[in-house]
Protein backbone atom coordinates (compact mmCIF):
# COMPACT_ATOMS: atom_id res chain seq x y z
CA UNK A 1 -2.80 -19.28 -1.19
CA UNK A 2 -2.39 -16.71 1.63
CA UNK A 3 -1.30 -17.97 4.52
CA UNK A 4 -3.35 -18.06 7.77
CA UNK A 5 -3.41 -14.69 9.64
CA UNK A 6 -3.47 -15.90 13.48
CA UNK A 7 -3.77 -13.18 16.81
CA UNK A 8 -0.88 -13.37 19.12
CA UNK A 9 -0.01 -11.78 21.72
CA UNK A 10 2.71 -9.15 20.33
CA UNK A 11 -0.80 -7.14 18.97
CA UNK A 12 -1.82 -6.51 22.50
CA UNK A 13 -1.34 -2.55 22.95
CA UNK A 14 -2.69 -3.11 26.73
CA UNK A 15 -6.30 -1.63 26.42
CA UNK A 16 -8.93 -4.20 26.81
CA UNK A 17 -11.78 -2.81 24.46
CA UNK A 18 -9.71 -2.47 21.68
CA UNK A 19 -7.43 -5.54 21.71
CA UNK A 20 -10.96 -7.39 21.55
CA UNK A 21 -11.77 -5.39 18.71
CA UNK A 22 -8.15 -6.63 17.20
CA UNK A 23 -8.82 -9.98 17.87
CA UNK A 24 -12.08 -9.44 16.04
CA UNK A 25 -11.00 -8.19 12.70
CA UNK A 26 -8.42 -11.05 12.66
CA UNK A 27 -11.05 -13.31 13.22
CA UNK A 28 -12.89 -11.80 10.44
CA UNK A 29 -9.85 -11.52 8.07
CA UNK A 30 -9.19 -15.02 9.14
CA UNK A 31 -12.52 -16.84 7.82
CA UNK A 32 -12.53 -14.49 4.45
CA UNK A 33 -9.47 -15.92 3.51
CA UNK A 34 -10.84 -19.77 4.06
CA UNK A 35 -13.95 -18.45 2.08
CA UNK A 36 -12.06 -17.12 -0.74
CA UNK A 37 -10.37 -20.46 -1.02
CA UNK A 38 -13.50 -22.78 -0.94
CA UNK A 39 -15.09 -22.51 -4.54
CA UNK A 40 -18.42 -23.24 -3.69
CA UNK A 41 -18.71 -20.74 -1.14
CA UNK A 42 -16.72 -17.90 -2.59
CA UNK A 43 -18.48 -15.48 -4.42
CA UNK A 44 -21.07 -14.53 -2.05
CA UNK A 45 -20.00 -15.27 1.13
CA UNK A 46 -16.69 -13.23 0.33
CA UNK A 47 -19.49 -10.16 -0.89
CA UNK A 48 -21.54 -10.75 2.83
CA UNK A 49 -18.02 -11.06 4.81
CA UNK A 50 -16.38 -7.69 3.73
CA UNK A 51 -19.46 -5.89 4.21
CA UNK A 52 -19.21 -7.24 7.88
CA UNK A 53 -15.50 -6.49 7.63
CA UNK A 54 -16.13 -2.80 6.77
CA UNK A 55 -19.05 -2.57 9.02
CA UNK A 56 -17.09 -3.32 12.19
CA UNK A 57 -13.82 -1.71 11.10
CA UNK A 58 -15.91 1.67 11.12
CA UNK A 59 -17.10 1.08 14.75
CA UNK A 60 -13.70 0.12 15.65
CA UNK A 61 -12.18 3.24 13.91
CA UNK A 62 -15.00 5.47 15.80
CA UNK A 63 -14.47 3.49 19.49
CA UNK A 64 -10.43 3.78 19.04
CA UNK A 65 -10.63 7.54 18.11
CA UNK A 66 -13.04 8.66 21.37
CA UNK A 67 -10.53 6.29 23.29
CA UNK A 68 -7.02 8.40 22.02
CA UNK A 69 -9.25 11.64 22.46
CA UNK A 70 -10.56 10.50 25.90
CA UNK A 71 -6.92 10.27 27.23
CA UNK A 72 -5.89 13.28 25.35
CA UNK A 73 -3.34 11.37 22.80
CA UNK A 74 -1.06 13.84 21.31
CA UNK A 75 -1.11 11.87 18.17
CA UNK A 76 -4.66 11.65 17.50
CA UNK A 77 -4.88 13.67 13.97
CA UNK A 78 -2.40 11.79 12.23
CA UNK A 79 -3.83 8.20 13.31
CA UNK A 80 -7.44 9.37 12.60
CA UNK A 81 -6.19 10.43 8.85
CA UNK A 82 -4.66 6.43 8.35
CA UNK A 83 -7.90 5.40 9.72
CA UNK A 84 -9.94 8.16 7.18
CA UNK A 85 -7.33 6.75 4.58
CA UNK A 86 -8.48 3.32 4.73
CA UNK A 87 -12.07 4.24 5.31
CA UNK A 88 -12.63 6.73 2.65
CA UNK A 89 -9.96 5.71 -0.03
CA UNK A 90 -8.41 2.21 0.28
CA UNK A 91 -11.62 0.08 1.54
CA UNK A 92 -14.05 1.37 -1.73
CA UNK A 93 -11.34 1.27 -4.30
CA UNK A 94 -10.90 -2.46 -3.32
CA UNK A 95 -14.72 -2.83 -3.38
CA UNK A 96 -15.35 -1.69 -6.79
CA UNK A 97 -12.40 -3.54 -8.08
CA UNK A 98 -13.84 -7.15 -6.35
CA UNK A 99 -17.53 -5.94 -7.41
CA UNK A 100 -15.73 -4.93 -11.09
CA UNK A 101 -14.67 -8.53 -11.21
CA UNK A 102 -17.00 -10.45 -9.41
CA UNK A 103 -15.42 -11.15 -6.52
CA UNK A 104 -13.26 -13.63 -8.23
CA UNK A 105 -10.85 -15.37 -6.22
CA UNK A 106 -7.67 -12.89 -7.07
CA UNK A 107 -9.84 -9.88 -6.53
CA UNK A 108 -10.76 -10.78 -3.29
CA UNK A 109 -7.11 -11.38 -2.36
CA UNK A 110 -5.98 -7.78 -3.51
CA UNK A 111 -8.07 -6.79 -0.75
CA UNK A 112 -7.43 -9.96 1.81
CA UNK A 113 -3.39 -8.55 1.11
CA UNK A 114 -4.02 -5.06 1.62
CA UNK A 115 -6.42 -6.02 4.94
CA UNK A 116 -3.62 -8.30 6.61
CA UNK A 117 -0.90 -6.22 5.46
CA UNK A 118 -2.41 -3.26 7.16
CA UNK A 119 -3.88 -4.57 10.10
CA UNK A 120 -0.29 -6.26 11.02
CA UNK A 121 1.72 -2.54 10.99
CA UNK A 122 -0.94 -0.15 12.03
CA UNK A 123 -1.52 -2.42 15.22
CA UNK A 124 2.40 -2.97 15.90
CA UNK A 125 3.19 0.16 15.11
CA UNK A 126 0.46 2.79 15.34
CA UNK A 127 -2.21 1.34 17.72
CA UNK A 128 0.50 0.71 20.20
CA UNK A 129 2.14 4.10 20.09
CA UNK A 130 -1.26 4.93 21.97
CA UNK A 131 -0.35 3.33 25.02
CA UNK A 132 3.58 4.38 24.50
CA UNK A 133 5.08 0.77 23.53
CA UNK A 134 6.16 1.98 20.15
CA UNK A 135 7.26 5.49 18.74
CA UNK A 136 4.59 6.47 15.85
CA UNK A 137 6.01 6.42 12.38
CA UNK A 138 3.67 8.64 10.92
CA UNK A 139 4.87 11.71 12.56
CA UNK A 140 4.95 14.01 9.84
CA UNK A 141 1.51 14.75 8.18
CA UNK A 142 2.02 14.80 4.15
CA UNK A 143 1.01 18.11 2.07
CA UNK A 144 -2.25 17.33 0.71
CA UNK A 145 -1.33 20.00 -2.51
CA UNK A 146 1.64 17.36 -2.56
CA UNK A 147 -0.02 14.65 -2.87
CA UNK A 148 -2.81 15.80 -5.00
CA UNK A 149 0.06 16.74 -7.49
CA UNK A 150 1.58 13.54 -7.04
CA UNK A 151 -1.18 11.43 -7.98
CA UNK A 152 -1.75 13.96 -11.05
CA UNK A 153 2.14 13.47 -12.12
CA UNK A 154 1.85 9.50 -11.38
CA UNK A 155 -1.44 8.28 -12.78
CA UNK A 156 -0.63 9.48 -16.56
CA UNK A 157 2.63 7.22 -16.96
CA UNK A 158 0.85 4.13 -15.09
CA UNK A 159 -2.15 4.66 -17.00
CA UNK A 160 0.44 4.51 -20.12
CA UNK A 161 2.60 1.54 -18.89
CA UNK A 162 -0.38 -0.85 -17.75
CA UNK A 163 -2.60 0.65 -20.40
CA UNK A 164 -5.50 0.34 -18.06
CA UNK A 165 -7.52 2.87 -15.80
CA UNK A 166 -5.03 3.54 -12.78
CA UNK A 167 -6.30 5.01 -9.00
CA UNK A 168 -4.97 5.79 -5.76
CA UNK A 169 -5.90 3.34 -3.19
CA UNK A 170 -3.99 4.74 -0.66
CA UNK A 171 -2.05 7.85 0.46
CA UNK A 172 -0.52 6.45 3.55
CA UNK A 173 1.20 3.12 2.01
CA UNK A 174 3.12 1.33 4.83
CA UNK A 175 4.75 -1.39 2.60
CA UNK A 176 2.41 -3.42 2.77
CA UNK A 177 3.13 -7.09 0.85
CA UNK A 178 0.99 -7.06 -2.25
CA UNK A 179 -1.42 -10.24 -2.42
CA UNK A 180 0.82 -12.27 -4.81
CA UNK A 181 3.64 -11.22 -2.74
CA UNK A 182 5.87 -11.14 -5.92
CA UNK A 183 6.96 -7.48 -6.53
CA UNK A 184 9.88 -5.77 -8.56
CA UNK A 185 11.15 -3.20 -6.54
CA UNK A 186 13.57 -0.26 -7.16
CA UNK A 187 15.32 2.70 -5.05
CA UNK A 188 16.36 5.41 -7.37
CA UNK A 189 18.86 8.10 -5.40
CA UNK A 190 19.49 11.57 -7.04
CA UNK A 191 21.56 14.20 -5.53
CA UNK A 192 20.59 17.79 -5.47
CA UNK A 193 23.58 20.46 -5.99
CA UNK A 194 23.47 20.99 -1.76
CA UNK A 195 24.08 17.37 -2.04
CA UNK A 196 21.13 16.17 -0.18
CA UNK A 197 20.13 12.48 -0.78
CA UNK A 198 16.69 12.26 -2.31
CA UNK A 199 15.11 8.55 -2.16
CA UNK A 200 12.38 7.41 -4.09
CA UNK A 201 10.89 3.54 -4.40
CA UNK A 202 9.39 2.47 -7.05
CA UNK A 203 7.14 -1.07 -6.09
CA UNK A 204 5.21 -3.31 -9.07
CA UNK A 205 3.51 -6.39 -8.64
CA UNK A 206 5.12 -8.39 -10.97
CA UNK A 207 1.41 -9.41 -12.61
CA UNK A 208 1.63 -6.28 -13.63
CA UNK A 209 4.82 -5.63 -14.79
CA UNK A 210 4.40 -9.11 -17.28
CA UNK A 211 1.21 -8.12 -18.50
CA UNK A 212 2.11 -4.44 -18.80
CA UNK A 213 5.57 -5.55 -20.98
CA UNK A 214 3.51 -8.18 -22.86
CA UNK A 215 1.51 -6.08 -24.27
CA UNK A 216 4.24 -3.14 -25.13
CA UNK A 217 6.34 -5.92 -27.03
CA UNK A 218 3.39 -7.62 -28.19
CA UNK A 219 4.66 -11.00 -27.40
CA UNK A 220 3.69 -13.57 -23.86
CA UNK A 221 6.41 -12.93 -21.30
CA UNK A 222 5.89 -15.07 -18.17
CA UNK A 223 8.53 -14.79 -16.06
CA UNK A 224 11.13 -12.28 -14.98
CA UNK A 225 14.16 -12.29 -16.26
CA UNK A 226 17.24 -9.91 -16.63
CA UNK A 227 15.84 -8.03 -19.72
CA UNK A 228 12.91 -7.47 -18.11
CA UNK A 229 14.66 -6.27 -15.10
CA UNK A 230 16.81 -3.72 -17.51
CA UNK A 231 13.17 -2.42 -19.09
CA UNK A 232 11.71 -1.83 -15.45
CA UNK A 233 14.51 0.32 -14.42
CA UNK A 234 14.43 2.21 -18.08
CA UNK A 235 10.67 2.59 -17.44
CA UNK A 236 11.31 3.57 -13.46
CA UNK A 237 13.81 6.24 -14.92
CA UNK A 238 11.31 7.47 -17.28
CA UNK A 239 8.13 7.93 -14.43
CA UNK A 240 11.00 10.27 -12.49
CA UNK A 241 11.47 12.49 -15.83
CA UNK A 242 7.55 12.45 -15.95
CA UNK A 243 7.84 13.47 -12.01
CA UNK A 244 9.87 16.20 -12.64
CA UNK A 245 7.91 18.18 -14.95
CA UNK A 246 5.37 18.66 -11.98
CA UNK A 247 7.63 19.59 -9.66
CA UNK A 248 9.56 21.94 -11.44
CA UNK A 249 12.75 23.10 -9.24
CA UNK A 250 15.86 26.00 -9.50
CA UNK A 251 18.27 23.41 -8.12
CA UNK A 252 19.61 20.03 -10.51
CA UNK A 253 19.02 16.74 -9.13
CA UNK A 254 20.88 14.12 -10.62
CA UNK A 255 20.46 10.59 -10.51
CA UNK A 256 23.66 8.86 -8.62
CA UNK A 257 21.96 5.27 -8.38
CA UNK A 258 18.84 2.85 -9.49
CA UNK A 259 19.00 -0.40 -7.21
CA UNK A 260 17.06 -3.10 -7.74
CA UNK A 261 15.89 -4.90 -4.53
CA UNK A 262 14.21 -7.25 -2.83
CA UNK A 263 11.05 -6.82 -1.34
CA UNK A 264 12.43 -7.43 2.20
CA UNK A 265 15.15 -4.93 1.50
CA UNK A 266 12.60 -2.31 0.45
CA UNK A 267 10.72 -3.25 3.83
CA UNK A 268 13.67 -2.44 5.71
CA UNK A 269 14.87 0.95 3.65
CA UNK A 270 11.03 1.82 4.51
CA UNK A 271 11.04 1.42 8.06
CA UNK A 272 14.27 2.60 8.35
CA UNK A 273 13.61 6.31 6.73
CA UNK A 274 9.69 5.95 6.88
CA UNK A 275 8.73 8.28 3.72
CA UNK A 276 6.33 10.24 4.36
CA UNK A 277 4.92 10.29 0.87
CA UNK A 278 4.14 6.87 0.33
CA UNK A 279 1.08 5.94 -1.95
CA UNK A 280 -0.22 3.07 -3.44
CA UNK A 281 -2.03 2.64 -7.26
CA UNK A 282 -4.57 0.23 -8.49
CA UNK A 283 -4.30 -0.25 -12.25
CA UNK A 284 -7.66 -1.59 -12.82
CA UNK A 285 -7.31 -5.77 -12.87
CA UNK A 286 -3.52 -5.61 -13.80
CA UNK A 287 -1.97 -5.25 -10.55
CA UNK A 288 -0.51 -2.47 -8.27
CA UNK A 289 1.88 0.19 -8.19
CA UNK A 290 3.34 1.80 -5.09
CA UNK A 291 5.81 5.37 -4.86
CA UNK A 292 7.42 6.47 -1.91
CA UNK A 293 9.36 9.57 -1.39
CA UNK A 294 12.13 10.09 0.92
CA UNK A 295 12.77 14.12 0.51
């Protein structure tokens, strides 16, 4: 069961219009999660309430954007590409996975997970960098050839691990808590000859990392334990090799270290170094899949 997202004050950015419209989506986000937990009501109310949450997120997006470009907001580009990202990429891959599985209960709180998580750091963080409470985090706009390679190099070994379709749902991944909230998490550091640090995080939902190993070693694992663990980071190791044959480069990189860790201490290596290639993976009904790149 999700727990109950509730406005407070700390999501004010100090511009009446759009708190409202803050308050608004919470209030939205708020009764689709009691929907999705009533049985009777579920299926389509949940289908009638994120077509109103999509609806008014769009006329928020719009409203929010002539605001930043009515007061001449230096940062306007970068926050109108998280809003395009959600819009164009996050909000329909969610759809067709709920309307791919009938809106059933765990479907809807993929997208209930992905909704909260985003609405909490976009509003702390981004929305109130308009009015100057909060540095923006997204200061560095990724290379779209970049990414576009990424998601070529990345979708291949998913695809092969969770042996189901696998898409980007997002190119601006802000670590987010999956909808579970149970995740296996690892930061793999190589050093280049220069010896310059390279970070990259490697983020499963543990549904799929069970089902994904379950089917490899054709036998039911339910829980995770340390062999697991030890077959994530082999795997991890292996989707870096995989990497590197896209990204071809004169200078070595080793690998120095593979840490496991929590999914708090991933949230705070994120903020702390904010990578600015960050994306997150669907693997149709198995679970998701996030990389992040500190380079």
């Amino acid at each position: 069961m999700m727990n109950e997202i509730k406005w407070n004050d700390r999501f004010k950015i100090g511009v009446e219009s759009i708190d409202t419209a803050h308050r608004k989506l919470f209030s939205i986000v708020g009764k689709l999660i009691a929907l999705n937990e009533d049985e009777a009501k579920q299926q389509h109310a949940c289908r009638e309430g994120v077509k109103f949450f999509k609806s008014y997120t769009m006329k928020h997006f719009a409203d929010e954007e002539a605001y930043m470009q009515s007061i001449g907001y230096p940062g306007l580009a970068i926050h109108k590409s998280l809003h395009d990202s959600l819009r164009d990429k996050t909000i329909p891959a969610l759809e067709a996975e709920m309307e791919a599985q009938n809106y059933s209960t765990e479907s809807v709180g993929h997208f209930l997970g992905i909704c909260v998580g985003w609405l909490n750091g976009h509003i702390v963080v981004e929305d109130r960098a308009i009015t100057g409470k909060t540095p923006q985090k997204w200061v560095h706009q990724p290379d779209d050839n970049i990414l576009e390679n990424l998601e070529k190099a990345l979708i291949p070994p998913l695809e092969s691990l969770s042996q189901a379709d696998a898409e980007v749902i997002s190119r601006h991944y802000s670590g987010e808590k999956f909808s579970s909230g149970k995740t296996l998490c690892f930061r793999l550091t190589y050093r280049t000859e220069k010896k310059k640090p390279i970070r990259l995080y490697l983020v499963y939902e543990e549904s799929l990392v069970l089902q994904a190993l379950s089917e490899i070693l054709e036998m039911d694992i339910t829980r995770i334990d340390q062999t697991v663990v030890s077959a994530m980071k082999y795997l991890s190791e292996q989707f870096i090799v995989h990497l590197k044959t896209h990204f071809p480069s004169s200078e070595s990189r080793t690998l120095e270290r593979n840490d496991m860790l929590t999914f708090e201490q991933f949230v705070r290596s994120f903020d702390r170094e904010f990578p600015p290639y960050s994306l997150l993976f669907s693997a149709e009904g198995k679970g998701y899949f996030a990389f992040c790149a500190q380079v």
